[in-house]
Protein backbone atom coordinates (compact mmCIF):
# COMPACT_ATOMS: atom_id res chain seq x y z
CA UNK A 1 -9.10 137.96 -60.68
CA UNK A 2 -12.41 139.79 -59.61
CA UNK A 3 -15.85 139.32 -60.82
CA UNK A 4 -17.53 140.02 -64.35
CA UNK A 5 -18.72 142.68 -63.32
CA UNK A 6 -16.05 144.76 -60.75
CA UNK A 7 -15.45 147.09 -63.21
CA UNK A 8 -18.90 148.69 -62.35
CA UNK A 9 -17.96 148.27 -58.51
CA UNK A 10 -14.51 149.96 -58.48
CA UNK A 11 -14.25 152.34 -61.21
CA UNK A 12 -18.23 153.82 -61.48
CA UNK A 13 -16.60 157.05 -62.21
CA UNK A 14 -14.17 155.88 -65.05
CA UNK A 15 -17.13 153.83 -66.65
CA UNK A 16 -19.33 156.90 -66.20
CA UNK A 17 -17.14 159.45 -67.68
CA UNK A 18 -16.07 157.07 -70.95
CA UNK A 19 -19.83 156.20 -71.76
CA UNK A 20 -20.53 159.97 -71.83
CA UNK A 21 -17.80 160.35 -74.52
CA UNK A 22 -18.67 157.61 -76.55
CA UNK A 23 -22.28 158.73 -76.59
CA UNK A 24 -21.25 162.06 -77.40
CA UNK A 25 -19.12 161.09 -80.45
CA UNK A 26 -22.13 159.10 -81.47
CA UNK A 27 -25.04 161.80 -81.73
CA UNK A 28 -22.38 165.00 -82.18
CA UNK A 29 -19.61 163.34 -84.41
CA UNK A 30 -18.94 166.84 -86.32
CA UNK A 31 -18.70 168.66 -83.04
CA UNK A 32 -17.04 166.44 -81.65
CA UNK A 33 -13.88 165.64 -84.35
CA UNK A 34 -13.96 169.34 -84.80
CA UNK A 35 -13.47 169.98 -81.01
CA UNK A 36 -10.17 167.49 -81.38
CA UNK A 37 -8.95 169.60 -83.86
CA UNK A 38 -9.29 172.66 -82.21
CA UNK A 39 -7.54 171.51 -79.38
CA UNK A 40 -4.57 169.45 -81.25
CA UNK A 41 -4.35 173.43 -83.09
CA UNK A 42 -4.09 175.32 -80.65
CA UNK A 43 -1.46 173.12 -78.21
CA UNK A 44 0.85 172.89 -80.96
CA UNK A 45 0.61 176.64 -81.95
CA UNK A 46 1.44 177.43 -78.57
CA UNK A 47 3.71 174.50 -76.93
CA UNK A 48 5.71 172.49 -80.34
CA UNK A 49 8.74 173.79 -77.87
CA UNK A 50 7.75 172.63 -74.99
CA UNK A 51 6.83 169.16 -76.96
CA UNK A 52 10.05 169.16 -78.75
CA UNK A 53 11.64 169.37 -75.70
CA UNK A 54 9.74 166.52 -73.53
CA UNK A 55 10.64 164.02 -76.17
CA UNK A 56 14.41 164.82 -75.94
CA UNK A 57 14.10 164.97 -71.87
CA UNK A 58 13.02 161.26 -72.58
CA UNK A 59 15.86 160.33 -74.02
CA UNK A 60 18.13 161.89 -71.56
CA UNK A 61 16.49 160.46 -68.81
CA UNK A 62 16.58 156.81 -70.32
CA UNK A 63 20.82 157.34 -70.70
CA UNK A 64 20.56 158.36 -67.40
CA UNK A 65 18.83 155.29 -66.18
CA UNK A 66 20.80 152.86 -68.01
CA UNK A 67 24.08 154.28 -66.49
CA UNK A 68 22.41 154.90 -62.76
CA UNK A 69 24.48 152.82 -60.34
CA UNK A 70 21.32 151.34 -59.54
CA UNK A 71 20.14 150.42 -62.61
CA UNK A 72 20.27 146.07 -61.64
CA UNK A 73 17.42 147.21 -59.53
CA UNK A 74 14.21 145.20 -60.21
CA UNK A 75 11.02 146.18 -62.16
CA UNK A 76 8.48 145.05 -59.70
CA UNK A 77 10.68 144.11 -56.49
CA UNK A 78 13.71 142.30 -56.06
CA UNK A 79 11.59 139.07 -55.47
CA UNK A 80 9.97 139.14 -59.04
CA UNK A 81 11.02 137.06 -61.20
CA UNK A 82 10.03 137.72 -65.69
CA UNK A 83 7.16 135.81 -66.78
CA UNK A 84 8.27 135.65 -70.56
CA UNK A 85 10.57 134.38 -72.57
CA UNK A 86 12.95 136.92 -73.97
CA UNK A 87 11.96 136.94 -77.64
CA UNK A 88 8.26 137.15 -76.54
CA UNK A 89 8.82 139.76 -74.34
CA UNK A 90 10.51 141.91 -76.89
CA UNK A 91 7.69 140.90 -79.33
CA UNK A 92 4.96 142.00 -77.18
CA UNK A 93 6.62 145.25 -76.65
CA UNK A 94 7.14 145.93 -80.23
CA UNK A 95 3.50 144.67 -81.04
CA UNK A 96 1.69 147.16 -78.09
CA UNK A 97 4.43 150.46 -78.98
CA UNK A 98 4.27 150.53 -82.77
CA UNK A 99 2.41 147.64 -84.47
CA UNK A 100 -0.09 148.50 -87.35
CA UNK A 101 1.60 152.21 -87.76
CA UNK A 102 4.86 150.77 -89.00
CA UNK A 103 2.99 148.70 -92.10
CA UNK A 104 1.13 151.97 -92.45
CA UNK A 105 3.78 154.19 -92.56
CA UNK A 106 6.99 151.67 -93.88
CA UNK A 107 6.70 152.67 -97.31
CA UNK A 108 4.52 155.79 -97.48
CA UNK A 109 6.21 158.15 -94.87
CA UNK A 110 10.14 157.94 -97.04
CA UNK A 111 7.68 158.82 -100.08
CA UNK A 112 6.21 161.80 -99.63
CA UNK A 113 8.59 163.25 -97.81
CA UNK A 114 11.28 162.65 -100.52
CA UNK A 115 8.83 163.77 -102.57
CA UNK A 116 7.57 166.89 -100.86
CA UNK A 117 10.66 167.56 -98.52
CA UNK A 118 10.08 170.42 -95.42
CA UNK A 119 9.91 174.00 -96.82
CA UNK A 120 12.86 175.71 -96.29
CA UNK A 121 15.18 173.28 -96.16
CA UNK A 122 16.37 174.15 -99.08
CA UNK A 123 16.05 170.28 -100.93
CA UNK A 124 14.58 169.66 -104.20
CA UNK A 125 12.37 166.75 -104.29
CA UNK A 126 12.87 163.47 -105.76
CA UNK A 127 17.06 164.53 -105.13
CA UNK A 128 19.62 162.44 -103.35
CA UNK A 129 19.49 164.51 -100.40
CA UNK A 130 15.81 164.84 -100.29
CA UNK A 131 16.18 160.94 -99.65
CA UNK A 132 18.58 161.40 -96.80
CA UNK A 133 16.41 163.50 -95.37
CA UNK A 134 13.50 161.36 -96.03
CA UNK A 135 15.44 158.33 -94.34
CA UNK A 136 16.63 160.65 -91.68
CA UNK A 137 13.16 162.28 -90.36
CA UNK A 138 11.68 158.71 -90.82
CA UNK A 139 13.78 157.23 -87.98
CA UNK A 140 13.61 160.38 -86.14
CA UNK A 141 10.00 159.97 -85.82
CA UNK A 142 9.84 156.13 -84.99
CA UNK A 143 12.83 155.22 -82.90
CA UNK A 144 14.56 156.40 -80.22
CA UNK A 145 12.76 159.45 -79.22
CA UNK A 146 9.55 157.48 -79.88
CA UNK A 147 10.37 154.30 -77.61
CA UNK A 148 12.07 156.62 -74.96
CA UNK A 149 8.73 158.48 -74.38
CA UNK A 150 7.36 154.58 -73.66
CA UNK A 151 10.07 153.77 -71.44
CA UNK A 152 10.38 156.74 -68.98
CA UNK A 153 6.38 156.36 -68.29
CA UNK A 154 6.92 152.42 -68.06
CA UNK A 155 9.85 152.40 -65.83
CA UNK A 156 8.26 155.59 -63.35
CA UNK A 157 5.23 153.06 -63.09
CA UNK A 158 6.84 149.73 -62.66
CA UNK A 159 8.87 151.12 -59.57
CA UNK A 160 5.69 151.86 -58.14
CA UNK A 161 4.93 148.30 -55.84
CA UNK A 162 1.38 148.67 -57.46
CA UNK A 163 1.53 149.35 -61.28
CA UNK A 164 -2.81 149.49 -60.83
CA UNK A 165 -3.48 152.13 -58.48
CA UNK A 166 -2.49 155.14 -60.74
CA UNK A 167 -0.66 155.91 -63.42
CA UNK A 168 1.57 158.38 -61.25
CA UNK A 169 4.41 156.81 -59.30
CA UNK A 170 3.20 156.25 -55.58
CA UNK A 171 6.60 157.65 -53.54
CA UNK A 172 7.31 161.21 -55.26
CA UNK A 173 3.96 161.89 -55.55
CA UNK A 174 2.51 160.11 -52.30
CA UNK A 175 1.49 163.98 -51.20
CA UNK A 176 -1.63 163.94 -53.58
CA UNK A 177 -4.59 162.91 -51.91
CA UNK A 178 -6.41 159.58 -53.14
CA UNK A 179 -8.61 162.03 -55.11
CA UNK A 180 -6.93 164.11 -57.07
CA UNK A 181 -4.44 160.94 -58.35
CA UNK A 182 -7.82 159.33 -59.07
CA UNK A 183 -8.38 162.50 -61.20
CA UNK A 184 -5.12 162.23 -62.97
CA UNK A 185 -5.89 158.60 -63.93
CA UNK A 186 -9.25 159.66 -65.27
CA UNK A 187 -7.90 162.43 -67.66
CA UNK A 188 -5.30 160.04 -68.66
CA UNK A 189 -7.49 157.01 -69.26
CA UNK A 190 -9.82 159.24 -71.91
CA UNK A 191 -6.54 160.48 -73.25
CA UNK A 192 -5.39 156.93 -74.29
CA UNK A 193 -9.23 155.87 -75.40
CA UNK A 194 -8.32 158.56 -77.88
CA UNK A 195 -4.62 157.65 -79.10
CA UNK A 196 -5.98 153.74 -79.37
CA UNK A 197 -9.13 155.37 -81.35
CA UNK A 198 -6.51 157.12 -83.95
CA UNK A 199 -4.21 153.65 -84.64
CA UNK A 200 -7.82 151.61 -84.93
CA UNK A 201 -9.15 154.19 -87.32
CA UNK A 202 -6.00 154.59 -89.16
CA UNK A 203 -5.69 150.75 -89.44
CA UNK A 204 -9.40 149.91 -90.68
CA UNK A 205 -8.78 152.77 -93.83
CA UNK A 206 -5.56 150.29 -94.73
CA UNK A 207 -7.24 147.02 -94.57
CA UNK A 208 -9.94 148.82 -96.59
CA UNK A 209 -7.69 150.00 -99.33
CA UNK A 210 -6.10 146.95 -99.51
CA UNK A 211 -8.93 144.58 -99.53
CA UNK A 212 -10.06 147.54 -102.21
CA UNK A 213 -7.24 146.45 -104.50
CA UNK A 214 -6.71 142.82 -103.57
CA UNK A 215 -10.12 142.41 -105.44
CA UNK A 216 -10.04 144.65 -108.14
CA UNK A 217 -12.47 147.15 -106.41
CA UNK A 218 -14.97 144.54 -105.37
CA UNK A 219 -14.16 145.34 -101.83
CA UNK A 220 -14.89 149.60 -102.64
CA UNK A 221 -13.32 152.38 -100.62
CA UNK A 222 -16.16 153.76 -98.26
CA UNK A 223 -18.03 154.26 -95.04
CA UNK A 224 -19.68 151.14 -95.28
CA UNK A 225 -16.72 148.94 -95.82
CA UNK A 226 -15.18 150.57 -92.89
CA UNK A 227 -17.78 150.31 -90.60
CA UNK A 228 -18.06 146.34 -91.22
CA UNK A 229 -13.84 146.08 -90.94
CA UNK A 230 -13.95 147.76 -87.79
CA UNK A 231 -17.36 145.30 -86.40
CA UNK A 232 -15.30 142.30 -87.55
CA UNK A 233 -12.13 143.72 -85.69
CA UNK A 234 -14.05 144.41 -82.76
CA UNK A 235 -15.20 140.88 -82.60
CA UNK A 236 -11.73 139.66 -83.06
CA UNK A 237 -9.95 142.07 -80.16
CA UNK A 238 -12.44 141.31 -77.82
CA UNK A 239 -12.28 137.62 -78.35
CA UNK A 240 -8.67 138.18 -77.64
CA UNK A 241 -9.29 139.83 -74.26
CA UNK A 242 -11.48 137.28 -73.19
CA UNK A 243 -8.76 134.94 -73.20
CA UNK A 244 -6.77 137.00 -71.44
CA UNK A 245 -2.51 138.10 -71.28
CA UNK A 246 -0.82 135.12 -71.90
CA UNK A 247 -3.48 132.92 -74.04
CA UNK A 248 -4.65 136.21 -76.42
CA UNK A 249 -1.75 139.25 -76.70
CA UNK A 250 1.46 136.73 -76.13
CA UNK A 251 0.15 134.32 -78.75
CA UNK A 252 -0.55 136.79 -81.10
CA UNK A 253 2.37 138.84 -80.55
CA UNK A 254 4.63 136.07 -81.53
CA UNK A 255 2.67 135.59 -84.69
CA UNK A 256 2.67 139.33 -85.40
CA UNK A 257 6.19 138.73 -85.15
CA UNK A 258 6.83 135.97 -87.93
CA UNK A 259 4.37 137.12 -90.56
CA UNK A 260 6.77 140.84 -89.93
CA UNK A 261 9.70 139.03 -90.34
CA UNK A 262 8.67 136.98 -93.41
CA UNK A 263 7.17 140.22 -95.06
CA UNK A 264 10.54 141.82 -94.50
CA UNK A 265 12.34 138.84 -95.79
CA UNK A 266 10.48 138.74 -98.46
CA UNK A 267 10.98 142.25 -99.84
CA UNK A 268 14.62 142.37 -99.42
CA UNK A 269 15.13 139.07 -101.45
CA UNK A 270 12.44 140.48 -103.93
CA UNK A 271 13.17 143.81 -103.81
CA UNK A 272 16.55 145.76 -105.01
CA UNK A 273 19.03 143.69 -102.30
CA UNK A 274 21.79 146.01 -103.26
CA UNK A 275 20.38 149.09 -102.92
CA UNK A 276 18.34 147.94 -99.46
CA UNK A 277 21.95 146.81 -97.69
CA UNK A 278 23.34 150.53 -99.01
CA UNK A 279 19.97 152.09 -97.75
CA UNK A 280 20.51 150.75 -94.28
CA UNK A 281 24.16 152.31 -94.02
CA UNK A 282 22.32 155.31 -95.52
CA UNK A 283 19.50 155.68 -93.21
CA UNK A 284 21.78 154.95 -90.07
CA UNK A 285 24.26 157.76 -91.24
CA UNK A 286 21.75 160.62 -92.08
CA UNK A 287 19.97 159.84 -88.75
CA UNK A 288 23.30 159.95 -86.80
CA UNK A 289 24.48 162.96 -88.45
CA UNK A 290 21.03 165.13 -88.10
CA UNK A 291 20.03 163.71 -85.09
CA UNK A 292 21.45 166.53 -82.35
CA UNK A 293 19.85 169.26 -84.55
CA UNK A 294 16.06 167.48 -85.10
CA UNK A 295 16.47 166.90 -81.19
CA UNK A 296 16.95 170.30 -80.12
CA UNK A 297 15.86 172.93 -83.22
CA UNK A 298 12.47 174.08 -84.53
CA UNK A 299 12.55 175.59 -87.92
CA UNK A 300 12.44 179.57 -87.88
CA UNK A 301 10.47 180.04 -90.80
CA UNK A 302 6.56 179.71 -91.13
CA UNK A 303 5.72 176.97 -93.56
CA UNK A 304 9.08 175.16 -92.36
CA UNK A 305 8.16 175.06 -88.27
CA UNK A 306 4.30 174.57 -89.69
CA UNK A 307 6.01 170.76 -91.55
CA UNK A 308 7.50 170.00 -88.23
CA UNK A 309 3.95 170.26 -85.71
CA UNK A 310 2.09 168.39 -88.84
CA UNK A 311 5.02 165.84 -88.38
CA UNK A 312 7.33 165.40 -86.16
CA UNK A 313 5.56 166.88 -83.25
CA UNK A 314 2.30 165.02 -84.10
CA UNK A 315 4.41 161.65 -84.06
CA UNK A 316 6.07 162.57 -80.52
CA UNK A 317 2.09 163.76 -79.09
CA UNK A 318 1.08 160.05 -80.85
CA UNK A 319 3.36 158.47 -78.74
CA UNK A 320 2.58 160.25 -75.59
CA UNK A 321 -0.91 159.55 -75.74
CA UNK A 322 -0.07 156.01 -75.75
CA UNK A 323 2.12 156.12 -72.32
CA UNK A 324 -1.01 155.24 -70.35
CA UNK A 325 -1.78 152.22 -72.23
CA UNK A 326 2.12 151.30 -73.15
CA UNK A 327 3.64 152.55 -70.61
CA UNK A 328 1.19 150.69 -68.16
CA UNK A 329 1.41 147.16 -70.23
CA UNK A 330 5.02 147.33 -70.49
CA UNK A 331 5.77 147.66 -66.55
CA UNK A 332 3.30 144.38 -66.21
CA UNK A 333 5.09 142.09 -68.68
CA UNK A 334 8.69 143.56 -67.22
CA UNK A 335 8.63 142.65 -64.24
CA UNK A 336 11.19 141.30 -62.90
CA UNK A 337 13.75 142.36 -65.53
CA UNK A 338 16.17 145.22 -64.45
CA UNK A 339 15.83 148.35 -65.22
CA UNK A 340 19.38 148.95 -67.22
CA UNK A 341 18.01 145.67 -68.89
CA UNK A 342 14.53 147.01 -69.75
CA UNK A 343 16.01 150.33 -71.12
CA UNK A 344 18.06 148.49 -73.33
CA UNK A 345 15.42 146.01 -74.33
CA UNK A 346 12.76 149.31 -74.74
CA UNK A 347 14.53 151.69 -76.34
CA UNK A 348 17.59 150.18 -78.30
CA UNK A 349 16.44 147.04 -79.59
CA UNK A 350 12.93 148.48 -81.15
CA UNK A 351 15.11 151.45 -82.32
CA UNK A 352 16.74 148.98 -84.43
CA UNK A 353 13.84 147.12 -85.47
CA UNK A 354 13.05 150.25 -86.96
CA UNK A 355 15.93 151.20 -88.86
CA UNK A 356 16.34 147.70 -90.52
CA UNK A 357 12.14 148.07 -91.65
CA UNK A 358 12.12 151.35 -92.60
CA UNK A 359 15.44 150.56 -94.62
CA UNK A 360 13.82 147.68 -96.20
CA UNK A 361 10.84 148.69 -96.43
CA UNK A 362 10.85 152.38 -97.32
CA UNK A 363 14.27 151.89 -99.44
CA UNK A 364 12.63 149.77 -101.43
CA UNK A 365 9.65 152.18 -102.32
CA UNK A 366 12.31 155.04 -102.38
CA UNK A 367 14.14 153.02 -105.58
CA UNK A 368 10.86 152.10 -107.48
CA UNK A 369 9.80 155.75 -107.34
CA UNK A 370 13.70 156.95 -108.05
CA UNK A 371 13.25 154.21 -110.53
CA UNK A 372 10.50 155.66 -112.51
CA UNK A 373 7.55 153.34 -111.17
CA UNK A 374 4.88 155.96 -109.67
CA UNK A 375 3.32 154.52 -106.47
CA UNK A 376 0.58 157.04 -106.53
CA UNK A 377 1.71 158.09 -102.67
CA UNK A 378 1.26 162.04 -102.28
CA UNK A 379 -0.36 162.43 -98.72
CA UNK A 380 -2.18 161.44 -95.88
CA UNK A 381 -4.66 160.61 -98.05
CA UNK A 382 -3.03 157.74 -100.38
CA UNK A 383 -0.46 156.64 -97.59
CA UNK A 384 -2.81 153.96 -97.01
CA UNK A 385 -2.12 152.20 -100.10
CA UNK A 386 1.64 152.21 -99.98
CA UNK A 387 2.34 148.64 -98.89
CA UNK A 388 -0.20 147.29 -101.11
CA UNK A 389 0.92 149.58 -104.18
CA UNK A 390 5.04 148.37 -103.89
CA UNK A 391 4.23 145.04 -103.39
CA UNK A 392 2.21 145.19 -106.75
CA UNK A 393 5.52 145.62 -108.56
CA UNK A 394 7.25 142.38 -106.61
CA UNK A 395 6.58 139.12 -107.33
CA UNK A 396 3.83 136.96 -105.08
CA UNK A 397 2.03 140.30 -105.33
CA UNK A 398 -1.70 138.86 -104.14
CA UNK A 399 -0.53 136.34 -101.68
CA UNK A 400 1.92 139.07 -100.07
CA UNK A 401 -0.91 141.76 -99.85
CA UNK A 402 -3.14 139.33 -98.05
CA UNK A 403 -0.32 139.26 -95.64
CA UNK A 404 0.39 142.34 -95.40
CA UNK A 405 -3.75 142.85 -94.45
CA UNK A 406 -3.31 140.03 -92.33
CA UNK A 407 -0.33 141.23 -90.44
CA UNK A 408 -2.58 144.59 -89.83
CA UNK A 409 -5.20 143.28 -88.33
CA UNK A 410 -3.25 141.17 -85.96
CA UNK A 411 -1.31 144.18 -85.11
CA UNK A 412 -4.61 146.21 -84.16
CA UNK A 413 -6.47 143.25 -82.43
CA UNK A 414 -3.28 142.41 -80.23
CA UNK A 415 -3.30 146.57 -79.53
CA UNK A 416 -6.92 147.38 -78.51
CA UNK A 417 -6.68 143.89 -76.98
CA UNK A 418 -3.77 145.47 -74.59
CA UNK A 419 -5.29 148.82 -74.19
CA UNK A 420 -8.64 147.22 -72.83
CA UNK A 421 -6.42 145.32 -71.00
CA UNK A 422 -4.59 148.33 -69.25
CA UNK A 423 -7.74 150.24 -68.95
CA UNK A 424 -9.67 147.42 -67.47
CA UNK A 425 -6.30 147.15 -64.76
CA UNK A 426 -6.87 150.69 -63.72
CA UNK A 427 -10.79 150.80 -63.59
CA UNK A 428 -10.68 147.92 -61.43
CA UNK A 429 -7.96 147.99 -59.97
CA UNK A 430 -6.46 144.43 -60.41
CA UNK A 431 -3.36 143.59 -61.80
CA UNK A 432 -5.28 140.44 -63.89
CA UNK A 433 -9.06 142.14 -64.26
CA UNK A 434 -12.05 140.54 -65.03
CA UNK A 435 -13.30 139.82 -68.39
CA UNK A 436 -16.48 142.26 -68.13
CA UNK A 437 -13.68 145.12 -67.46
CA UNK A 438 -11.98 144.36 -70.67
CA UNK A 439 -15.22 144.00 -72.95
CA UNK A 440 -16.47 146.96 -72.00
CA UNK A 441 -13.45 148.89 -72.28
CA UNK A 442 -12.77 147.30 -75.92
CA UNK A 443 -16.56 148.22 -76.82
CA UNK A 444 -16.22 152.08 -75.59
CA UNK A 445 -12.82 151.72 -78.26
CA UNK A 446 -15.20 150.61 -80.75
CA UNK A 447 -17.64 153.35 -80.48
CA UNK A 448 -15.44 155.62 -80.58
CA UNK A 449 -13.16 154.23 -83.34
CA UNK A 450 -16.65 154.33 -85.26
CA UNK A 451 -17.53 157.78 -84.51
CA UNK A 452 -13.81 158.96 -86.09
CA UNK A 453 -13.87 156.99 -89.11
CA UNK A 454 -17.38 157.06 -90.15
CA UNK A 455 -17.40 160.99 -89.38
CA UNK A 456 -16.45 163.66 -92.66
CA UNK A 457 -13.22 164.55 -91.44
CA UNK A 458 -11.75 160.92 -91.51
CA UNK A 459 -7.90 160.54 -91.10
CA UNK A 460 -7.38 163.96 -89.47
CA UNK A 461 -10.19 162.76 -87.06
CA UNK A 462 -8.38 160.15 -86.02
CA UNK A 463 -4.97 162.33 -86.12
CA UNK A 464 -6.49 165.23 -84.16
CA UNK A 465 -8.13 163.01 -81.40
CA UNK A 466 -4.48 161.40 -80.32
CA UNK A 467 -2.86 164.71 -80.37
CA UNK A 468 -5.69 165.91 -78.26
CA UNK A 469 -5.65 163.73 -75.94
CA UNK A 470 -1.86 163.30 -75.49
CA UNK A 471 -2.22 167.57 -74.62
CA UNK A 472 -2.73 166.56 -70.83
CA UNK A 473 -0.27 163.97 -70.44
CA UNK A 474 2.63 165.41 -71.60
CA UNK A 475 3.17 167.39 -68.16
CA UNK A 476 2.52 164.25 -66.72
CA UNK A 477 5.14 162.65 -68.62
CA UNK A 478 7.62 165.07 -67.76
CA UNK A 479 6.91 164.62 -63.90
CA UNK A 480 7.02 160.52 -64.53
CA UNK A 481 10.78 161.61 -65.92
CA UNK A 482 11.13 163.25 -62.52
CA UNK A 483 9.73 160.56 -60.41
CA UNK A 484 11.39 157.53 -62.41
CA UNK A 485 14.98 158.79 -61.58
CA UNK A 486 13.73 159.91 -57.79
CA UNK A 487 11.88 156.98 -57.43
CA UNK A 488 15.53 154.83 -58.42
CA UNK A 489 17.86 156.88 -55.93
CA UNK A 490 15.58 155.44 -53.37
CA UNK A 491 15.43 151.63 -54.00
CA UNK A 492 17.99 149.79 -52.16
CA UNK A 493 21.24 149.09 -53.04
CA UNK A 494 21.98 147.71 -57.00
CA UNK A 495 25.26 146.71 -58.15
């Protein structure tokens, strides 16, 4: 581990260019947000194909890996050996990858789109079908496509002998000069301060909403409550990453872990049990059955293909502007697992995750809504609320909302906590950086994160600066696709 302070030594440029963007989101936040916006407009006006298609690329090139005859080969060299237990492992990966987003979105996401379906689909809301196709887009946007994006970029970097020197794969891409892969790390480095700024932001407006009806509206709805949740979650993540991998983000992934799986225990036995084992079969089956046609079609008409960039294409960008951080965390704590292993582990095994909370979950919300109970979820704008609003008509209701809002913050702190982490790896360097690295790294999140919530435009702030950001790195992704399955052919001999 380097000194407090190598962050300043090795990565003067990084450091440089991230202060400059947090001070400009500080004096110029209108500008600034509306900038984002532009940007996130304009990219998916002119490239939702081209995005559509990256996503699906992922997925084929994950198959691919898992069936590569050399797919035993090693993250990290044959030598390495994992570092973490198996159920940790899998719990820090499902912590970094999704976390907060799937509290956020387990209940409201099946609501409003079974209430307010895509346009020209030709579903009536609040129908049977529109619930298919609720359940179906859900899992579309959270699974396999989703944790394929994370696993092309993690596996292209972990067969790289140095997972902190870039972000691009050293041997297909050792032509670059030291320069202009310094460059590339740069662009991607601001392009993950951004996605991490849109999860902390979206995360401090549900801890505020909850908190708002956990007391009755003592706790109000507002700038000033959100600027306090986010100080007190700033002093939280970066008390994490002073402790560092294994004594901050494993700990806290496993607890992530149980408080998920007691909140999802919970509502099934609470909840309509029934109804939730028939809306698992459900939401497998309508995925299965629609998923060749959401994988390879945009919708013709206007209002229809405009549903899918708001959505599904903002979900896939989301994810992409995460590879830097994810992608880069989850080729450190793999190595030493193989790659058919890691795919597996990656891509199937959060996949399922999701299904079973989104079918718990969201089914449950579906029902009290079929059901006649209104759960006031419409939009962006009230899909903070969800969680806190169904568990209001369950038993346990205060003691399960304050775990809900403690599961949340846990989630958040153990992300930012990793994406300092990551950030503080490249700046530096160092496969284990120094603690300065990662505290200033988590305070340039913070300033930012501030800038996006406290600013007029709120959640599509926070919405438009991940897409933004992710506009760059998706032609990187595709050529980490590229170099992951070059990069493979290459190693020595697997079995």
């Amino acid at each position: 581990m380097g000194g407090a302070f190598d962050f300043l030594k090795k990565g003067r440029v990084l450091v440089l260019i991230a202060a400059l963007t947090a001070v400009a989101a500080l004096l110029f936040p209108g500008p600034f947000t509306a900038g984002a916006q532009w940007a996130a407009r304009v990219f998916l006006e002119t490239l939702d194909g081209w995005t559509l298609f990256l996503a699906s690329f992922c997925l084929v090139v994950c198959i691919i890996l898992t069936v590569h005859p050399k797919g035993r080969v090693k993250i990290g060299g044959e030598e390495a050996e994992p570092e973490f237990r198996a159920i940790t492992w899998v719990a820090m990966m499902f912590a970094a990858g999704m976390g907060a987003g799937l509290v956020f979105w387990g209940a409201a996401e099946p609501l409003i789109i079974f209430l307010d379906p895509p346009p020209g689909d030709g579903v009536l809301p609040g129908t049977e079908e529109a619930r298919g196709r609720a359940l179906a887009l859900t899992q579309f946007h959270w699974s396999l496509h989703a944790w394929a994006i994370y696993a092309v970029a993690a596996v292209a970097i972990g067969l790289s002998q140095d997972v902190t020197k870039s972000i691009l794969p050293s041997r297909p891409f050792k032509f670059l000069p030291r320069p202009a892969r310094r460059a590339i790390d740069i662009v991607a480095l601001v392009a993950l301060l951004f996605g991490l700024v849109a999860s902390l932001g979206q995360g401090v407006f549900q801890i505020n909403a909850g908190l708002a009806l956990l007391t009755g509206g003592a706790i109000p709805e507002g700038a000033s409550a959100q600027a306090i949740f986010l100080f007190m979650l700033t002093v939280a993540y970066l008390g994490s990453a002073w402790l560092g991998l294994r004594e901050g983000i494993a700990v806290l992934s496993n607890i992530n872990m149980m408080l998920a799986g007691l909140l999802l225990v919970f509502i099934f036995v609470a909840g309509p049990t029934g109804e939730i084992f028939a809306t698992s079969l459900e939401t497998a089956g309508a995925y299965l059955s629609q998923f060749v046609e959401l994988s390879t079609t945009l919708r013709d008409d206007g209002p229809g293909r405009e549903w899918t960039r708001a959505w599904s294409l903002v979900y896939f960008l989301w994810w992409v502007a995460w590879t830097p951080f994810v992608g880069v965390f989850l080729a450190r704590i793999s190595r030493g697992r193989t790659v058919r292993s890691f795919v597996f582990a990656a891509v199937i095994v959060p996949s399922l995750m999701t299904l079973v909370w989104f079918s718990v979950v969201g089914g449950t919300a579906l029902s009290l809504q079929a059901g006649g109970v209104d759960l006031g979820v419409t939009d962006f704008g009230t899909a903070p609320q969800a969680a806190y609003v169904l568990l209001e008509n369950l038993p346990l209701t205060a003691l399960m909302q304050l775990v809900t809002i403690i599961l949340v913050v846990i989630f958040l702190i153990t992300s930012a906590d990793s994406g300092a982490y990551v950030m503080a790896m490249f700046s530096e360097e160092e496969p284990d950086p120094s603690r300065g690295g990662r505290m200033f790294w988590g305070l340039m999140l913070a300033v930012l994160t501030g800038a996006a919530v406290l600013s007029d435009k709120g959640q599509d702030a926070t919405r438009a600066l991940a897409v933004a950001g992710a506009v760059p790195l998706t032609f990187l992704l595709a050529a980490q696709g590229v170099a992951a399955l070059l990069t493979l052919r290459k190693k020595g001999s697997g079995r």
